[in-house]
Protein backbone atom coordinates (compact mmCIF):
# COMPACT_ATOMS: atom_id res chain seq x y z
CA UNK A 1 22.10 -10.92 5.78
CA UNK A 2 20.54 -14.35 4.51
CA UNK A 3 17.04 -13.30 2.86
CA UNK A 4 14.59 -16.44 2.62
CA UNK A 5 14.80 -16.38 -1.35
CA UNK A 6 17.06 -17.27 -4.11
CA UNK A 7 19.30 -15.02 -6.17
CA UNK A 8 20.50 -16.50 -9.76
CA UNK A 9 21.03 -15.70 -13.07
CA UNK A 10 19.20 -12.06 -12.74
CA UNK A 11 16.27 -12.83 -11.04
CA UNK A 12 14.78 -13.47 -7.01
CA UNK A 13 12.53 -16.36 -6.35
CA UNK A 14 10.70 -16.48 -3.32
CA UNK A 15 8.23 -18.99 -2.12
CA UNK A 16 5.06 -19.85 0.05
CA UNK A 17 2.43 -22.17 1.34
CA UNK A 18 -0.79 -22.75 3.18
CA UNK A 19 -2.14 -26.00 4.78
CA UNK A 20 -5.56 -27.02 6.31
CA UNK A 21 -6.74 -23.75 5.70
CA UNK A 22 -9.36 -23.80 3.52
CA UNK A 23 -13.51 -24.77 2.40
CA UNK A 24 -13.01 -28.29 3.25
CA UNK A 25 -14.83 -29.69 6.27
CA UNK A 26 -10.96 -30.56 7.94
CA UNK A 27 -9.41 -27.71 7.75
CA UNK A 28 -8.45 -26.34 10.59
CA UNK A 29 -8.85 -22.51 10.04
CA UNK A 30 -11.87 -21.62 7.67
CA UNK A 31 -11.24 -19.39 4.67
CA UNK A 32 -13.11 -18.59 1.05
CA UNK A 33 -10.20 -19.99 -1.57
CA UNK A 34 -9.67 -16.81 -2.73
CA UNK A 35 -8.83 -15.30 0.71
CA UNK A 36 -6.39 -17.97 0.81
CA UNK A 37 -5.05 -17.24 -2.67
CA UNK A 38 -4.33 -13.43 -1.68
CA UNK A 39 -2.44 -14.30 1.07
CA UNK A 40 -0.57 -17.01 0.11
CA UNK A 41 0.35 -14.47 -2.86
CA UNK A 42 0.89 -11.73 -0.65
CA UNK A 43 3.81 -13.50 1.37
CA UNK A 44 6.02 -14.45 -1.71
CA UNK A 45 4.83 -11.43 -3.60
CA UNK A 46 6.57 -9.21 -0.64
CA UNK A 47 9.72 -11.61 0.15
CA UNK A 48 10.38 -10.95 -3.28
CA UNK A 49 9.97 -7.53 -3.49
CA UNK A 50 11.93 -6.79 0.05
CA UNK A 51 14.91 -8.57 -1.48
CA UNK A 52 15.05 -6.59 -4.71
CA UNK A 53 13.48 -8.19 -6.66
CA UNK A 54 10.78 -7.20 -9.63
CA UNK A 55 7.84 -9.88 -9.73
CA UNK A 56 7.08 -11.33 -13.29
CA UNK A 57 5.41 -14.82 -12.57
CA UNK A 58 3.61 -16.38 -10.02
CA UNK A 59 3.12 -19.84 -10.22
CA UNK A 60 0.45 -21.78 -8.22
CA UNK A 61 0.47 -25.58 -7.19
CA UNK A 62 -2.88 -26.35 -5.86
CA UNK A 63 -3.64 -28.78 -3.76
CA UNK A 64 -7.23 -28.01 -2.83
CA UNK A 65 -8.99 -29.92 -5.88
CA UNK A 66 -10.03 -28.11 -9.35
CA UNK A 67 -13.13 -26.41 -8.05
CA UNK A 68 -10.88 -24.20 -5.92
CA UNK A 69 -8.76 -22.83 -8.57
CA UNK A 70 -10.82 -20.12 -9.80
CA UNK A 71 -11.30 -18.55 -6.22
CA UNK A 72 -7.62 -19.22 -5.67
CA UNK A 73 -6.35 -17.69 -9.07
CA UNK A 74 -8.55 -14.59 -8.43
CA UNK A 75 -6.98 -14.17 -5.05
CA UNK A 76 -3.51 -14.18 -6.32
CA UNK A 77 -4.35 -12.07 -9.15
CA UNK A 78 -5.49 -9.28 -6.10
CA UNK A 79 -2.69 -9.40 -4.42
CA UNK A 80 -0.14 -9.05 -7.69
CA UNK A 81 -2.56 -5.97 -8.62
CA UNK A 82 -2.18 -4.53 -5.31
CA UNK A 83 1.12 -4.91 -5.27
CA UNK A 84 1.65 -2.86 -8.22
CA UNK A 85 3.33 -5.72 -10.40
CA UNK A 86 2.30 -6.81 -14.04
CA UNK A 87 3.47 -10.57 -13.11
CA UNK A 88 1.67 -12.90 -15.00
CA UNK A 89 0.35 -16.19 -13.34
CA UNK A 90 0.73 -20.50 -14.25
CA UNK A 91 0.50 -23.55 -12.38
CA UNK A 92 -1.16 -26.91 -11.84
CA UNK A 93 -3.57 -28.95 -9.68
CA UNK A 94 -4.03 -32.11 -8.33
CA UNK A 95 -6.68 -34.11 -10.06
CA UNK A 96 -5.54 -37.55 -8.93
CA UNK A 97 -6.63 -37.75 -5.86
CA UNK A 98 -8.64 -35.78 -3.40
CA UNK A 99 -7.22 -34.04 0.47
CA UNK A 100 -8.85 -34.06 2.90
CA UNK A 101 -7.55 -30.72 3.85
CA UNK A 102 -6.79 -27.62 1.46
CA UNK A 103 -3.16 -26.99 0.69
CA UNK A 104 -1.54 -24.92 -1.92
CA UNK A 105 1.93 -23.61 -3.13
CA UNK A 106 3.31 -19.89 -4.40
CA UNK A 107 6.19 -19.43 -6.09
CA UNK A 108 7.11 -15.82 -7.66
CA UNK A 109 10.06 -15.75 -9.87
CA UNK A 110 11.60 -11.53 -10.18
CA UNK A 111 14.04 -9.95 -12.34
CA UNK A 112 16.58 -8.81 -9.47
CA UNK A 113 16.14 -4.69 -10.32
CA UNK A 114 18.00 -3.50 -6.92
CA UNK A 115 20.37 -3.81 -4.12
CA UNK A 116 19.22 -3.98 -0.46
CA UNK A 117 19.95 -3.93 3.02
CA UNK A 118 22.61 -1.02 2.59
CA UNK A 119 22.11 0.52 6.07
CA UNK A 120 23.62 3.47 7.79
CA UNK A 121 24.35 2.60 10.99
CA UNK A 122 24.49 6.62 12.01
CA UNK A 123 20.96 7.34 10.70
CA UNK A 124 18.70 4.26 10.91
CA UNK A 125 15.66 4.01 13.03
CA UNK A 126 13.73 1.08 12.97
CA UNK A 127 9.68 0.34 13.24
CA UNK A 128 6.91 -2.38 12.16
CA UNK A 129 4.44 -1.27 9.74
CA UNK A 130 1.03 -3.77 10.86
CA UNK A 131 0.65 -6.02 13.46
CA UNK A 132 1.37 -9.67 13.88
CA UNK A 133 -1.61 -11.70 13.75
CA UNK A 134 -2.41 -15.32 13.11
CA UNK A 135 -5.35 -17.78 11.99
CA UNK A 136 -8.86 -16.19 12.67
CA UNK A 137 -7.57 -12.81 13.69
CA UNK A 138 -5.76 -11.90 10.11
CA UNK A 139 -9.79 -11.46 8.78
CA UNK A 140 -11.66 -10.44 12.20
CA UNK A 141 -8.32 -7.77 12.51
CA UNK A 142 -7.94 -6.92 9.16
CA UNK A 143 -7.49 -3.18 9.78
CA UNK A 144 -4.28 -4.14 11.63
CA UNK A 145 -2.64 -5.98 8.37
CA UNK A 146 -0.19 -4.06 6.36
CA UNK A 147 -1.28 -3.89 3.12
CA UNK A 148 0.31 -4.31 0.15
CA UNK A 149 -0.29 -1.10 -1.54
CA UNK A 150 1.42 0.22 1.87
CA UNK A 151 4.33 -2.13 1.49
CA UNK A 152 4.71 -0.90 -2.34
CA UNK A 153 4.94 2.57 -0.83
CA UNK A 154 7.35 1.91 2.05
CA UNK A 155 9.51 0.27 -0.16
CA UNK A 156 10.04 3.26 -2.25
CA UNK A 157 10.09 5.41 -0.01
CA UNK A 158 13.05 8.02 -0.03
CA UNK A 159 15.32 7.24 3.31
CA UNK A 160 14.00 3.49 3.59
CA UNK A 161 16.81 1.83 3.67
CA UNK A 162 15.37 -1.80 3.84
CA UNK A 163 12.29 -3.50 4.43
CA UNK A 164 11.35 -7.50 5.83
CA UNK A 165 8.23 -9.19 5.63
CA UNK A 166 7.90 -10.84 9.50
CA UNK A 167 6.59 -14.92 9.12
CA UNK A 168 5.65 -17.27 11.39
CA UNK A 169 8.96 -16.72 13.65
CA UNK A 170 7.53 -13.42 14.76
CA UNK A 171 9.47 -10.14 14.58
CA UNK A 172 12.39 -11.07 16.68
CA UNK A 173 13.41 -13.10 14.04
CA UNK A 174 13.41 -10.55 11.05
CA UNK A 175 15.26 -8.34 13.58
CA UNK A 176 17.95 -10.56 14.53
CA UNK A 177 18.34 -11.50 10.48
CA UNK A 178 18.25 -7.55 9.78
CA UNK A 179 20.92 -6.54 12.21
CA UNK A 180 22.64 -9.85 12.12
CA UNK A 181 24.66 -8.72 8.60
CA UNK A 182 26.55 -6.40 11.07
CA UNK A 183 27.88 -9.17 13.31
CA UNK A 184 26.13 -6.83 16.18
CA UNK A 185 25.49 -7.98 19.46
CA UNK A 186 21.47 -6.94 20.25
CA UNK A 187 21.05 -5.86 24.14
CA UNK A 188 17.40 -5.25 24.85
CA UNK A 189 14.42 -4.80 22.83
CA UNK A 190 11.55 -1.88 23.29
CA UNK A 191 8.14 -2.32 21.45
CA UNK A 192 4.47 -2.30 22.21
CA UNK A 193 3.91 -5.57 19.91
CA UNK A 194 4.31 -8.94 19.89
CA UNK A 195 7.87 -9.62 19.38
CA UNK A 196 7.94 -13.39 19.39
CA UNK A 197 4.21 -14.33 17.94
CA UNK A 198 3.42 -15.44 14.48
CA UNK A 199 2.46 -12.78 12.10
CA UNK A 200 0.68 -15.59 9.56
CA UNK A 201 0.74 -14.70 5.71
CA UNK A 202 3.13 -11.48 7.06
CA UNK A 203 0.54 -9.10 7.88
CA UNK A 204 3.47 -6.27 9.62
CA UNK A 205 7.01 -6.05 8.15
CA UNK A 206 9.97 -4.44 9.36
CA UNK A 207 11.61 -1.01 8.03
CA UNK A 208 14.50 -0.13 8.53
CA UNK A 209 15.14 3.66 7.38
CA UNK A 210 16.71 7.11 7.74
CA UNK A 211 15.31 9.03 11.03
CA UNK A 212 14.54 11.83 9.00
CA UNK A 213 12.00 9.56 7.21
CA UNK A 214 10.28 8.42 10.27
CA UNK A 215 7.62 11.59 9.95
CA UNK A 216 6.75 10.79 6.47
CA UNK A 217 6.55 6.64 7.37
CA UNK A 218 4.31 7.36 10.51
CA UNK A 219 2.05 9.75 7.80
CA UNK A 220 1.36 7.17 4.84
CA UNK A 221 0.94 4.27 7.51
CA UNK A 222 -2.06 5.66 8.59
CA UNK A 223 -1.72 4.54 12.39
CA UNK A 224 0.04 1.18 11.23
CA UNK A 225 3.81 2.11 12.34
CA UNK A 226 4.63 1.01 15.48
CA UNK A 227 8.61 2.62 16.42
CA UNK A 228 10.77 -0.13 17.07
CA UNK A 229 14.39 0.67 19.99
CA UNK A 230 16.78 -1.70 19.62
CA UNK A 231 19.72 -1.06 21.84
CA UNK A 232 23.18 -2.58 21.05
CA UNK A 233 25.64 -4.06 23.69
């Protein structure tokens, strides 16, 4: 399967960004800069991890003027703390000239420390850990985001055979990219969520592991994991 990151010489890079959301009187969707900071962190951060990958830099372009980089460099710092990595963080910031709207940029460069994806075909069950949500609702839902301590968890988890962060293309997407390394044909889907909305800075991701595992999943999510049928023609 194609993972949306880069694999050379030893190490994963993955990449992020968020636009017009922000303190500036334009933006469209209105966010402290260190909100905005976590979870532009959070996406890269788990895009890198999910494709084996062991973060050791994050770097930050900021677009949002100087002021902003202090609440935006304390947000990323969260997230690579509750992510469990030791990843140490650089960048830069326009000083040139001012936006009118906030924007900023997240690259995380990992030593590539696993292999992935290696499914069993026999065993696997699949489910979303979170719910997709979007804009406003990732903070006025934000018992319903995955976090990233949970994601750190999953990932290790005995029986998990592989994990996805779902983006904006919603978790139809991840699914067909998951399964589509198998050149199978997908039938139907069965799921109480969202399968085709936006899930923002990936607040659910997909797992793909062992049914025996399912028990102990359901148990750490803490009501997060949603079981996922996908039936093949």
């Amino acid at each position: 399967m194609k993972r949306d990151v880069i694999y050379t010489n030893g190490l994963v890079i993955a990449a992020d960004n968020s636009g017009s959301i922000g303190e500036k009187p334009s933006d469209h969707v209105k966010a402290d800069y260190e909100t905005v900071g976590y979870f532009s962190a959070r996406v890269a951060l788990m895009e890198c991890l999910a494709a084996g990958g062991e973060p050791l830099a994050v770097v930050l372009q900021n677009f949002a003027g100087e002021a902003a980089w202090g609440k935006l460099a304390t947000g990323v710092k969260r997230a690579v703390h509750e992510a469990e990595c030791t990843a140490e963080l650089t960048g830069s910031t326009e000083t040139n000239f001012t936006m009118s709207e906030s924007a900023i940029s997240i690259t995380v460069i990992g030593r590539h420390v696993r292999e992935v994806d290696q499914l069993d075909e026999k065993t696997v069950c699949y489910g979303v850990m979170g719910k997709p949500l979007v804009g406003p609702e990732v903070i006025s839902e934000a018992e319903s985001v995955a976090s990233l301590s949970l994601f750190r968890q999953v990932l290790e988890a005995e029986g998990v055979y592989s994990v996805l962060p779902v983006g904006s293309k919603g978790i139809i997407h991840e699914i067909k990219t998951l399964v589509g390394r198998k050149k199978r044909q997908i039938g139907a889907f069965y799921c109480s969520l969202n399968l085709n909305k936006s899930a923002g800075p990936a607040t659910c991701f997909l797992v793909a592991a062992n049914h025996n595992s399912v028990p102990k999943l359901r148990e750490m999510s803490n009501g997060l994991y949603t079981p996922l049928d996908i039936q093949f023609e």
